[in-house]
Protein backbone atom coordinates (compact mmCIF):
# COMPACT_ATOMS: atom_id res chain seq x y z
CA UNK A 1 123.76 -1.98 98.68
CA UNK A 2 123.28 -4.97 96.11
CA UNK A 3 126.66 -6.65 95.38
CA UNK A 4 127.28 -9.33 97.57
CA UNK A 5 131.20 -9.21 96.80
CA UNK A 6 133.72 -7.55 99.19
CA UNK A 7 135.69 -6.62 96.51
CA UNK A 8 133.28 -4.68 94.75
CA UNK A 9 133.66 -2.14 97.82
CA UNK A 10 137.32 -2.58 98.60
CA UNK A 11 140.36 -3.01 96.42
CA UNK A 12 143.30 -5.58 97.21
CA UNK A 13 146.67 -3.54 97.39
CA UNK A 14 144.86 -0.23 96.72
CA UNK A 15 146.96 2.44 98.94
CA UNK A 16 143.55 3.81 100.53
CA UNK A 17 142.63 -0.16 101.30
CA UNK A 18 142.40 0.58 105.26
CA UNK A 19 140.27 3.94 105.34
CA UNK A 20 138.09 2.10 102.48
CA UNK A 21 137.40 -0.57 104.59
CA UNK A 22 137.17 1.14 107.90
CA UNK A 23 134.32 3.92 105.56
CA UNK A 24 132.45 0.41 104.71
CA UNK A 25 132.47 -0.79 107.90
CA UNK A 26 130.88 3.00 109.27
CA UNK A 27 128.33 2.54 106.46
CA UNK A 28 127.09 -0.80 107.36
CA UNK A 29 127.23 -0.79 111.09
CA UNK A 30 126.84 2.76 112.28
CA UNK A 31 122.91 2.66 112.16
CA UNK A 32 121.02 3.50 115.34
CA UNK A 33 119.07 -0.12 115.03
CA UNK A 34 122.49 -1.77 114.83
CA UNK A 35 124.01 -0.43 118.11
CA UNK A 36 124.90 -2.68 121.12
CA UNK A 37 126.61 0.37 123.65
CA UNK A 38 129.87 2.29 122.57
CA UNK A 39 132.57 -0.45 124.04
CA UNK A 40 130.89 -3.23 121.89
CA UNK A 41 130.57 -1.12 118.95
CA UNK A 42 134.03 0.20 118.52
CA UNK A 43 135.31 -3.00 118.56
CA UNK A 44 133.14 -4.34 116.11
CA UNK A 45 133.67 -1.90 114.21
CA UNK A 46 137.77 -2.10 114.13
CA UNK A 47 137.05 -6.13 114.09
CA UNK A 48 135.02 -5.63 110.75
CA UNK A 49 137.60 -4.25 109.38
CA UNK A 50 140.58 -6.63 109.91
CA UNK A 51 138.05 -9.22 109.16
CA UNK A 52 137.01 -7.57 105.77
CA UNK A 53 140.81 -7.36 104.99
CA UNK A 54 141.77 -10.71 105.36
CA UNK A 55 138.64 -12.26 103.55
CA UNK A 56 140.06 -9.77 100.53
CA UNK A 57 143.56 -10.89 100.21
CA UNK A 58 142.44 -14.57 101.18
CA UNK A 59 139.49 -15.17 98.50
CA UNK A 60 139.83 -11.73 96.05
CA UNK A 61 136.95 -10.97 93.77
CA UNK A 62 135.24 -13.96 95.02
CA UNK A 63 134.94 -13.03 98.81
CA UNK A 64 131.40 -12.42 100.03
CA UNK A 65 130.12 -10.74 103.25
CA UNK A 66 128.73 -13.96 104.79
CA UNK A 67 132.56 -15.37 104.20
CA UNK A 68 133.06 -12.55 107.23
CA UNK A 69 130.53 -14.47 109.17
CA UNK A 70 132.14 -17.85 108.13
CA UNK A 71 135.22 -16.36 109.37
CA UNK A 72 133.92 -15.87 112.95
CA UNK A 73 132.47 -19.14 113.65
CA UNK A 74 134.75 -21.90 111.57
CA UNK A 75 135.48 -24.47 113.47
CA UNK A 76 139.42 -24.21 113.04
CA UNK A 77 139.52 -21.84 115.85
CA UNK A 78 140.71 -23.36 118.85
CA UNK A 79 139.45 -20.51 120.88
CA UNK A 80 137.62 -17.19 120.05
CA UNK A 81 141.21 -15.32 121.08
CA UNK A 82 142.71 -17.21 118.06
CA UNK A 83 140.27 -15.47 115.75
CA UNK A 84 141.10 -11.65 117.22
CA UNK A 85 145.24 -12.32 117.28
CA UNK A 86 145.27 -13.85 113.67
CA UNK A 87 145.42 -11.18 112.00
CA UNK A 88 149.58 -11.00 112.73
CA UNK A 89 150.10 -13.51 110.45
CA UNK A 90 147.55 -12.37 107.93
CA UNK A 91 149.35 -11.54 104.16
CA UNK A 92 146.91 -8.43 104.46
CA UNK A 93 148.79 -6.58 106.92
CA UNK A 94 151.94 -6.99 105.50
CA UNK A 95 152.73 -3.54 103.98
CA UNK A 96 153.60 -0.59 106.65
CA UNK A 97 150.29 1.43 106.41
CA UNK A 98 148.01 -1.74 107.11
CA UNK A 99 151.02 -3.05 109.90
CA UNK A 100 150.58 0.08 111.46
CA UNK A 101 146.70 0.05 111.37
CA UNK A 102 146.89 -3.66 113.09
CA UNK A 103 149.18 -2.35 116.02
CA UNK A 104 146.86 0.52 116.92
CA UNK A 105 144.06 -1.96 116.52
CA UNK A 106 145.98 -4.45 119.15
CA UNK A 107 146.20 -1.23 121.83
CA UNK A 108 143.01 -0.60 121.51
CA UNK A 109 141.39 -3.87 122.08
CA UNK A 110 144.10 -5.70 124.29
CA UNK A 111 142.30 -4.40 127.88
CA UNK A 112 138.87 -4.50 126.80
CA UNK A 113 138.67 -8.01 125.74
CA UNK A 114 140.58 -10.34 127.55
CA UNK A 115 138.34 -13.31 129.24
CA UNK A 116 135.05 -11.96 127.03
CA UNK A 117 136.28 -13.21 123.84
CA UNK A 118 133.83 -15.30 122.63
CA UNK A 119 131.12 -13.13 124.05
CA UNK A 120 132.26 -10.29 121.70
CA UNK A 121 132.69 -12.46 118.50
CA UNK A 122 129.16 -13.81 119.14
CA UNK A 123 127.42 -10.04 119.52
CA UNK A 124 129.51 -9.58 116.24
CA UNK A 125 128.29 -12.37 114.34
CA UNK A 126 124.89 -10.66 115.46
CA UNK A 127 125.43 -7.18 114.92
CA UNK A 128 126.81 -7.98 110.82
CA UNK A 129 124.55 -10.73 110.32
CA UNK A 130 121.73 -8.33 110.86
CA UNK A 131 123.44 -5.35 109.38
CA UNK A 132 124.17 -7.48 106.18
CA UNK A 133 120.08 -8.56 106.19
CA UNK A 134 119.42 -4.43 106.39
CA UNK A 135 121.78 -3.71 103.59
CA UNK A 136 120.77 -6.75 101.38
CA UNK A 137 124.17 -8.31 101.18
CA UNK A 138 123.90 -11.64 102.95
CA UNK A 139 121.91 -14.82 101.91
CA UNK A 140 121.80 -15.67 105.70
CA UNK A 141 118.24 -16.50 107.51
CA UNK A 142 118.06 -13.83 110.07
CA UNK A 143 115.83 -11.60 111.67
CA UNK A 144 113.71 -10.11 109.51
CA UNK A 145 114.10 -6.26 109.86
CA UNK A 146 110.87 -5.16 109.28
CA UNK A 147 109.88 -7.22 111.62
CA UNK A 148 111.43 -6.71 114.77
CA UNK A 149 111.98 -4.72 118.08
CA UNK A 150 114.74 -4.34 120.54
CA UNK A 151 113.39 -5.69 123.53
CA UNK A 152 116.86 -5.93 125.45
CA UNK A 153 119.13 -3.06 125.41
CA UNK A 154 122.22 -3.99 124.89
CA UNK A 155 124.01 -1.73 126.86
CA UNK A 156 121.79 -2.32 129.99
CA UNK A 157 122.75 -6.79 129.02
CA UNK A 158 126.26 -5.72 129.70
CA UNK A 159 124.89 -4.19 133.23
CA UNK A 160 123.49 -6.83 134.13
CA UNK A 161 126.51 -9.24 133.24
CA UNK A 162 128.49 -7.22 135.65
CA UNK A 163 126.03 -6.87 138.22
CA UNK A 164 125.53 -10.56 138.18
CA UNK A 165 129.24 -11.68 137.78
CA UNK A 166 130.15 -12.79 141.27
CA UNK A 167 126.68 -15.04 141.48
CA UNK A 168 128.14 -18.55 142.43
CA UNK A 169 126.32 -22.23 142.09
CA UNK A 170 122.75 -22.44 140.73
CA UNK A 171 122.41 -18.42 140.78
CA UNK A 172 125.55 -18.44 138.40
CA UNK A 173 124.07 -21.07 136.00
CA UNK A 174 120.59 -19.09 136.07
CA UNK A 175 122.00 -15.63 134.95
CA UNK A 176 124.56 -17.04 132.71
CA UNK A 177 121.69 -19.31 130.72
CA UNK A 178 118.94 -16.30 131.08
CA UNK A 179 121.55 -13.27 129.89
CA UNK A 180 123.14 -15.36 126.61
CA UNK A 181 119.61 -15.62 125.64
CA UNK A 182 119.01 -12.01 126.03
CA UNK A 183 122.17 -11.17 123.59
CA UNK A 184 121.13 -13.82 121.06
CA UNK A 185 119.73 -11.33 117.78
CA UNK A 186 121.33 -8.02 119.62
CA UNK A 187 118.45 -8.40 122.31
CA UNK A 188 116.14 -7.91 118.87
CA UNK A 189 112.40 -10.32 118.79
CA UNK A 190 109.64 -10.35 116.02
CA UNK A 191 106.82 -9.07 116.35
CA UNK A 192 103.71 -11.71 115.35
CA UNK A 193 102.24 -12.31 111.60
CA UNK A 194 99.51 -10.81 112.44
CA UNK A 195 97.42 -11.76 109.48
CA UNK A 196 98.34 -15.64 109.63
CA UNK A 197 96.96 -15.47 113.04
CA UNK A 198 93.51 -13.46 112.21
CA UNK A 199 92.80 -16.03 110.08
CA UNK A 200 93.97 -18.78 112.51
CA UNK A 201 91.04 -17.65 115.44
CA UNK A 202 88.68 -16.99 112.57
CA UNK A 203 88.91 -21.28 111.96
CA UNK A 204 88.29 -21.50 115.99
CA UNK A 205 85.82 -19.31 116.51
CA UNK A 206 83.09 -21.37 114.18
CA UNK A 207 83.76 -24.49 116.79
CA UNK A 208 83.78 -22.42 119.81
CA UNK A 209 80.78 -19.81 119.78
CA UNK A 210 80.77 -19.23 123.58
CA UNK A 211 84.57 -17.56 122.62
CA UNK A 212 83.12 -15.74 119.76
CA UNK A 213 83.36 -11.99 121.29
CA UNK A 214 86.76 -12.07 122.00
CA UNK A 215 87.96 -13.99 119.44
CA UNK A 216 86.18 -11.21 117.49
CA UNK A 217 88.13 -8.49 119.19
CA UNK A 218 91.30 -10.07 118.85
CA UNK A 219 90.99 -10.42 115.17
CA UNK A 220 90.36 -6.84 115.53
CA UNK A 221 93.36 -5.42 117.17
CA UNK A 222 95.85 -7.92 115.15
CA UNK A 223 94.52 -6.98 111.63
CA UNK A 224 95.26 -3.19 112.89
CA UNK A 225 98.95 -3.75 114.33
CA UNK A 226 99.30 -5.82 111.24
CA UNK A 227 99.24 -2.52 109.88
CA UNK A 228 101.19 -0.79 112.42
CA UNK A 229 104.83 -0.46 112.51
CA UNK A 230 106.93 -3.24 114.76
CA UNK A 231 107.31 -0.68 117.35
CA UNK A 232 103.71 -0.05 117.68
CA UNK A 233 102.41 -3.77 118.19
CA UNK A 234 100.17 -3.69 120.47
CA UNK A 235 97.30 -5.75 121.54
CA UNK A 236 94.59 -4.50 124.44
CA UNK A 237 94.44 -7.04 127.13
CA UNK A 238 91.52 -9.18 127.39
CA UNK A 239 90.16 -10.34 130.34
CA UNK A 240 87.68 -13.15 130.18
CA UNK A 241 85.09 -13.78 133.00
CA UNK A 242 83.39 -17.26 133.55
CA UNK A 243 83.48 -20.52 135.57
CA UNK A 244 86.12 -23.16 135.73
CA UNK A 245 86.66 -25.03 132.43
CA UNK A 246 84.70 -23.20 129.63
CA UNK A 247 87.93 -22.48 127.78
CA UNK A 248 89.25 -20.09 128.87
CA UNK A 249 92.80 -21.21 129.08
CA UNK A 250 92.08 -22.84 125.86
CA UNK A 251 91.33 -19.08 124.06
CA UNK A 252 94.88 -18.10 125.46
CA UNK A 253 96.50 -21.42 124.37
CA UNK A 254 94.82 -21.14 120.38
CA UNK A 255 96.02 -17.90 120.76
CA UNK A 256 99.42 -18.67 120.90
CA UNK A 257 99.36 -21.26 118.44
CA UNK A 258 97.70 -18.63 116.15
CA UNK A 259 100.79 -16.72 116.88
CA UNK A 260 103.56 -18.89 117.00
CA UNK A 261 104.95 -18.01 119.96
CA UNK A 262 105.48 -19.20 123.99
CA UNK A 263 102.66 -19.29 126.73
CA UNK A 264 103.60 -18.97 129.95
CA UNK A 265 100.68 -18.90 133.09
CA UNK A 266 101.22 -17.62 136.06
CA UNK A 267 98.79 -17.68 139.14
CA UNK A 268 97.67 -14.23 140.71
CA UNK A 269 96.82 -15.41 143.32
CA UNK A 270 99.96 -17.22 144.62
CA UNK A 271 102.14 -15.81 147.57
CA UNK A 272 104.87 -15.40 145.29
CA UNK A 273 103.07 -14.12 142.26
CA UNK A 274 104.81 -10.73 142.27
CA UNK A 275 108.19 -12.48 142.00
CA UNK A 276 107.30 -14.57 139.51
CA UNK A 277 106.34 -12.08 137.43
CA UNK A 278 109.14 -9.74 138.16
CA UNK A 279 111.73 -12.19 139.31
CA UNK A 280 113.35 -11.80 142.55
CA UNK A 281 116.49 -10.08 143.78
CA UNK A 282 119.36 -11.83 143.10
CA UNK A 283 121.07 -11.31 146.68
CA UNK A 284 117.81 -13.62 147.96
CA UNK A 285 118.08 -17.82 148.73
CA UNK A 286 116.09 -18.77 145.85
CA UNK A 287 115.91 -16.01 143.74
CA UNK A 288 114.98 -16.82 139.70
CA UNK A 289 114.83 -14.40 136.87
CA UNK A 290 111.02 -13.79 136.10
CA UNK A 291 108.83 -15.54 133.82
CA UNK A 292 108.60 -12.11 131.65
CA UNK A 293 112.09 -11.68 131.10
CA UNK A 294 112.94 -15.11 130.56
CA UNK A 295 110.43 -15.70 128.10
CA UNK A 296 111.20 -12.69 126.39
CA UNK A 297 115.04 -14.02 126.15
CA UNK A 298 114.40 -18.13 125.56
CA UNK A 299 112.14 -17.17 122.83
CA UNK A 300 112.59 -15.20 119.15
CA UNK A 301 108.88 -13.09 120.07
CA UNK A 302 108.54 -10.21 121.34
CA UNK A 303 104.82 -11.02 121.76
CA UNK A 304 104.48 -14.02 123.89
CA UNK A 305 101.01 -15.01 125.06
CA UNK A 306 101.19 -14.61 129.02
CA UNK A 307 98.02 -16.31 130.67
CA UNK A 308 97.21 -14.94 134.03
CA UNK A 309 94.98 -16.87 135.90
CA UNK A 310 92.48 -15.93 138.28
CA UNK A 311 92.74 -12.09 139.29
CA UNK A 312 89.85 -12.20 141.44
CA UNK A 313 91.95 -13.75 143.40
CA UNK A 314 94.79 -11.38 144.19
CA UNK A 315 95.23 -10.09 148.10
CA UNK A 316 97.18 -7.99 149.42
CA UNK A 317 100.46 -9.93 150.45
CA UNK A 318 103.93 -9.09 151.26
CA UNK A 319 104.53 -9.44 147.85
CA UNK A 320 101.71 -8.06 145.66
CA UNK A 321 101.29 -9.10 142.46
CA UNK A 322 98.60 -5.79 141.20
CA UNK A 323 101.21 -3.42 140.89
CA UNK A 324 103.37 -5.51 139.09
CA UNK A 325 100.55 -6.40 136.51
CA UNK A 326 99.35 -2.65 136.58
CA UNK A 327 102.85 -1.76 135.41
CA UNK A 328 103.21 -4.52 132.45
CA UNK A 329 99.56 -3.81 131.75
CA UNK A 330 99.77 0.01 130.69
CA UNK A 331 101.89 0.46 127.60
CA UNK A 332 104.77 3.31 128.77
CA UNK A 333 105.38 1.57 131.85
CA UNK A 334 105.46 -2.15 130.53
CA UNK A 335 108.38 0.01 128.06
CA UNK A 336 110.65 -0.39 130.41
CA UNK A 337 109.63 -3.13 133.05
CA UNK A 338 112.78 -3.93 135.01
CA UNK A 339 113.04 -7.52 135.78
CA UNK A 340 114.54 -7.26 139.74
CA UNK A 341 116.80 -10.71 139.51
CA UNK A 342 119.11 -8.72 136.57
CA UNK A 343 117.97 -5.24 137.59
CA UNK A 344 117.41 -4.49 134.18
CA UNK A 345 115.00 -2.91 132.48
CA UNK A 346 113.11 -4.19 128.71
CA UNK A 347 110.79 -3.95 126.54
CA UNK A 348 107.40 -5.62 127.54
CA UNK A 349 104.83 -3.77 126.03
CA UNK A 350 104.28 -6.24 122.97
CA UNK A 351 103.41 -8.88 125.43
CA UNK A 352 100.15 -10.57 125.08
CA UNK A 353 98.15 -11.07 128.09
CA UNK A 354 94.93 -12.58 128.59
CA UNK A 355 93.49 -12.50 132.56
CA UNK A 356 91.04 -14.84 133.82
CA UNK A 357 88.20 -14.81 136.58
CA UNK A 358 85.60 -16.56 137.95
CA UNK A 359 83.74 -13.29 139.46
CA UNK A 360 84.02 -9.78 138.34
CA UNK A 361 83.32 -8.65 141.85
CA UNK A 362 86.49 -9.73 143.17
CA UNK A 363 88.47 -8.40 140.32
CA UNK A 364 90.38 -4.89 141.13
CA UNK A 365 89.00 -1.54 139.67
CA UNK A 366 92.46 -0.39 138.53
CA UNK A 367 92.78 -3.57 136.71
CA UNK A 368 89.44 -3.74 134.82
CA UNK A 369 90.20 -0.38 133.43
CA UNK A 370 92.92 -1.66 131.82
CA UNK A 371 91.08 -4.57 130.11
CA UNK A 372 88.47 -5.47 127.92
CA UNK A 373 86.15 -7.65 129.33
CA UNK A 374 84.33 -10.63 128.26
CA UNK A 375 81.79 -12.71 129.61
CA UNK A 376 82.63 -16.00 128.65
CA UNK A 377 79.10 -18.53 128.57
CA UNK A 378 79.24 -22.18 129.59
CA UNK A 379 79.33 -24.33 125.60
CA UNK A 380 76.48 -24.99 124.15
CA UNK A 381 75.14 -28.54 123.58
CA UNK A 382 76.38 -28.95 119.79
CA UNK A 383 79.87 -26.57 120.65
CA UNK A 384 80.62 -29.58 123.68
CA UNK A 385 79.50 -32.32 120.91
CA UNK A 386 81.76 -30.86 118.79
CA UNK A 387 84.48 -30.69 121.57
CA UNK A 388 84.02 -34.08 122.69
CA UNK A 389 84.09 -35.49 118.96
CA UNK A 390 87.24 -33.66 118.63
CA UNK A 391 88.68 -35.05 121.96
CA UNK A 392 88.40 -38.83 120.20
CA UNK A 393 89.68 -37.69 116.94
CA UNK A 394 92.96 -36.65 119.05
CA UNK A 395 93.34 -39.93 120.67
CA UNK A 396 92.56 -41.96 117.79
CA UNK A 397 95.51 -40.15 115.59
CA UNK A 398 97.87 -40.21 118.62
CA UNK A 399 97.32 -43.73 119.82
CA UNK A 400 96.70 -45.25 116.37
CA UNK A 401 93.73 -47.18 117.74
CA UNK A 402 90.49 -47.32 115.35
CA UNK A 403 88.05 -47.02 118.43
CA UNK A 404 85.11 -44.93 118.22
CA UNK A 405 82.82 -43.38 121.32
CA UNK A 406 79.93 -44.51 121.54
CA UNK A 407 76.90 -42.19 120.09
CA UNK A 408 74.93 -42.14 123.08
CA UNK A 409 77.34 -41.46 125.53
CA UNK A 410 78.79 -38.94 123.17
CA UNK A 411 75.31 -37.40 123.34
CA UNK A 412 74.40 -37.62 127.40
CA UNK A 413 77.72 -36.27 127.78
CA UNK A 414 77.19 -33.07 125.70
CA UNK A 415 73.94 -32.88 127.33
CA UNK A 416 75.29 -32.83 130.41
CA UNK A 417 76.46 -29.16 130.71
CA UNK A 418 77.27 -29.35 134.62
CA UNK A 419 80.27 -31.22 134.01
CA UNK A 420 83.14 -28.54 133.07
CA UNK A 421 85.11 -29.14 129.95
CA UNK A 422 88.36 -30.31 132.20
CA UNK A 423 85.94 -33.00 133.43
CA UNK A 424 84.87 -34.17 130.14
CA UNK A 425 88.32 -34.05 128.76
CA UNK A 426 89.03 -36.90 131.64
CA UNK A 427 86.24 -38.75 131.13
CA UNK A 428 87.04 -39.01 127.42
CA UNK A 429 90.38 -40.08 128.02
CA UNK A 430 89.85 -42.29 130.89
CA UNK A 431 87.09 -44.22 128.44
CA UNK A 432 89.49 -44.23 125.44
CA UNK A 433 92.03 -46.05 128.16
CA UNK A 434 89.21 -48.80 129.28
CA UNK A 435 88.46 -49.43 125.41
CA UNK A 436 92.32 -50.05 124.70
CA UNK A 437 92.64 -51.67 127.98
CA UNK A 438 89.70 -54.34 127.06
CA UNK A 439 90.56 -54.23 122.98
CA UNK A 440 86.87 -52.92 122.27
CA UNK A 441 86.46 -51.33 119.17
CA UNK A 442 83.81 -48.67 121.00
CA UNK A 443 84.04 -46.62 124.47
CA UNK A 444 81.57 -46.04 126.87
CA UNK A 445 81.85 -42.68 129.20
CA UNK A 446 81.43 -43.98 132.60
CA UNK A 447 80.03 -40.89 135.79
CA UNK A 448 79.87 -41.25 139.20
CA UNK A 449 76.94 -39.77 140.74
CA UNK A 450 78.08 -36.62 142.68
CA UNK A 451 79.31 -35.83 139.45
CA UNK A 452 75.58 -35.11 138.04
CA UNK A 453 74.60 -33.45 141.65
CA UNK A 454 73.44 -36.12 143.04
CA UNK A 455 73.93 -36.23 146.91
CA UNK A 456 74.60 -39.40 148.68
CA UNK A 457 74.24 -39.14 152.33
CA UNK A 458 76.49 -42.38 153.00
CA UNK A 459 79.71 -41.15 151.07
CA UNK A 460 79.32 -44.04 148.72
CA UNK A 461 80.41 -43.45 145.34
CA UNK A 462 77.88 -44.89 142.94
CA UNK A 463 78.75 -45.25 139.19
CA UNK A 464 76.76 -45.68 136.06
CA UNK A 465 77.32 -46.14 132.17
CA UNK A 466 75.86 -43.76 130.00
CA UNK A 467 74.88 -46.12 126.52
């Protein structure tokens, strides 16, 4: 389909008009990658055609198929019921074969959709904005459909709307926010640009050589599911091993960025971390969706960038987090990962995750042969010089203050590889503060002794000034 005009496929006053509209409405909608569950999709289908009729008779050859999506959101509708009961008064149902049409239409919908109005009208406005997209026929900025996955089924949403429905307070608002997420785009996410973000770590990686390997690898496995149909995305997950503050969080955060999408961490080895992940049943004090789901429905990826942080920390609890990651870590399973707050099942398995540890001794078997692992160095002297001149570049642009760091302390700084790259991040920051503080045009990294190993048998914190 090319012609943009609803006249072009149906004729105003032409005796067949009804069946004509109700065979466009079949040809447009009734694609597999268009369904939302057989309640929902009857009546969008019988909705698509009163709507098609009216925008007809009301514009003629000048009606378009985005005038249809006008139609469901203008803001002359009091109410979304307005919008379905109309079509009474509408000069296209005025002859007896299109009268009778609008009657059967009113005994079929009348039970189903009374007090979910303007829930139906939105998964409408979904369901044809998208359909128009696949057909060619709308100048609308959707979803692009080579580039996107289900990840909530619709017909498992409407589950979980019912199963959730007597929540009350706090629970209530949760599920309500979470589940009108899930329905924005039919439950449908993209799937990254790959390519964009290949070339994104390949910028990183010639500042950050101690994150060279997987850097490497990810480059790897996004140029091949750049290649790969939306439902095949995939990419392996890394695990990087190392001490505190060599960047690893920062690999997952550039990742992300590469990406475009959400990060969300989450600690393995908190006493909750299996709910967290998974959410917790509703029926509980304090339940939550989980972080999986709910970035999944907040967000238009399918391929968020979940961060979770030390695994060689996980013990067994009352509430274990390894099977949970197990199960989102191994493709079929992390198909259909059912989030316990909604009960419902969805598509995880384009997630992103990237696991961190300090030891690989600590680290469970069954979840290091479900990673790649990398052994992640401390920076090198010129990568932290590099880091640290990058740190003042940052301040200088967001505080609009010309002040520079001094060269030497730039230099004993870097040299100092002891200090973790948290720890120089403060130290930056904390100098770039004295220097606005005093209205110098030059900072000076200031150390306290037990930060360069230095034991002090009194307690007594001794400080210096590197210059």
């Amino acid at each position: 389909m090319k012609d943009k005009s609803i006249s072009s496929y149906l004729k105003q006053g032409h005796e067949n008009e009804i069946e004509d509209a109700q065979a466009l409405a079949n040809m447009i909608l009734d694609k597999p990658e268009m369904k939302m569950g057989q309640g929902m999709d009857e009546f969008s289908q019988q909705l698509f055609v009163a709507v098609a009729m009216d925008i007809v008779y009301e514009k003629g050859k000048k009606g378009k198929f985005d005038d249809m999506l006008d139609f469901l959101v203008d803001p002359v509708w009091d109410d979304a019921a307005q919008i379905i009961w109309i079509f009474q008064t509408s000069e296209a149902f005025l002859n007896d074969g299109a009268k009778r049409w609008l009657v059967d239409f009113y005994d079929l919908i009348a039970p189903k959709v009374e007090g979910k109005e303007e829930w139906m009208i939105k998964q409408c406005y979904w369901q044809w904005a998208n359909a128009f997209a696949f057909a060619g026929i709308t100048e609308r900025e959707v979803l692009p459909i080579d580039s996107r996955v289900q990840v909530f089924n619709q017909t498992f949403v409407l589950e979980a709307i019912k199963y959730t429905g007597d929540l009350k307070g706090d629970k209530s608002k949760w599920s309500n926010r979470v589940i009108q997420y899930a329905q924005k785009n039919l439950g449908y996410r993209l799937v990254p640009d790959a390519a964009r973000a290949g070339y994104e770590l390949q910028k990183i990686s010639h500042d950050f050589e101690n994150l060279a390997e997987p850097i490497s690898r990810l480059r790897t496995s996004l140029i091949l599911a750049g290649c790969m149909r939306p439902d095949d995305f995939h990419v392996t997950p890394i695990l990087l091993l190392g001490e505190p503050g060599i960047g690893k969080t920062y690999l997952a955060t550039k990742l992300a960025h590469a990406l475009d999408v959400p990060m969300e961490k989450i600690s393995a080895g908190g006493a909750q971390g299996g709910f967290q992940i998974t959410g917790s049943h509703s029926s509980w004090t304090d339940a939550r969706p989980g972080v999986i789901l709910t970035a999944l429905a907040k967000g238009d990826s399918a391929s968020p960038v979940v961060l979770i942080d030390e695994v060689d920390k996980i013990r067994d609890s009352k509430f274990p987090v390894l099977p949970v990651l197990l199960d989102l870590l191994e493709l079929e399973t992390a198909k259909e990962f059912e989030d316990q707050y909604f009960e419902m099942p969805i598509d995880a398995s384009k997630v992103i995750f990237i696991l961190t540890a300090n030891s690989i001794a600590e680290v469970p078997a069954s979840l290091l042969s479900r990673c790649e692992v990398f052994n992640i160095p401390r920076p090198g002297v010129m990568q932290r010089r590099r880091i640290i001149e990058s740190l003042v570049a940052g301040l200088r642009l967001k505080t609009k203050r010309n002040i520079q760091l001094h060269n030497v302390s730039a230099v004993k700084l870097a040299e100092r590889v002891e200090i973790d790259l948290r720890m120089v991040r403060n130290l930056v920051e904390d100098a770039f503060a004295r220097a606005i503080q005093a209205e110098e045009s030059h900072a000076y990294i200031l150390l306290e002794e037990k930060l360069l190993n230095v034991k002090e048998d009194t307690g007594q914190e001794i400080a210096r000034v590197l210059h």
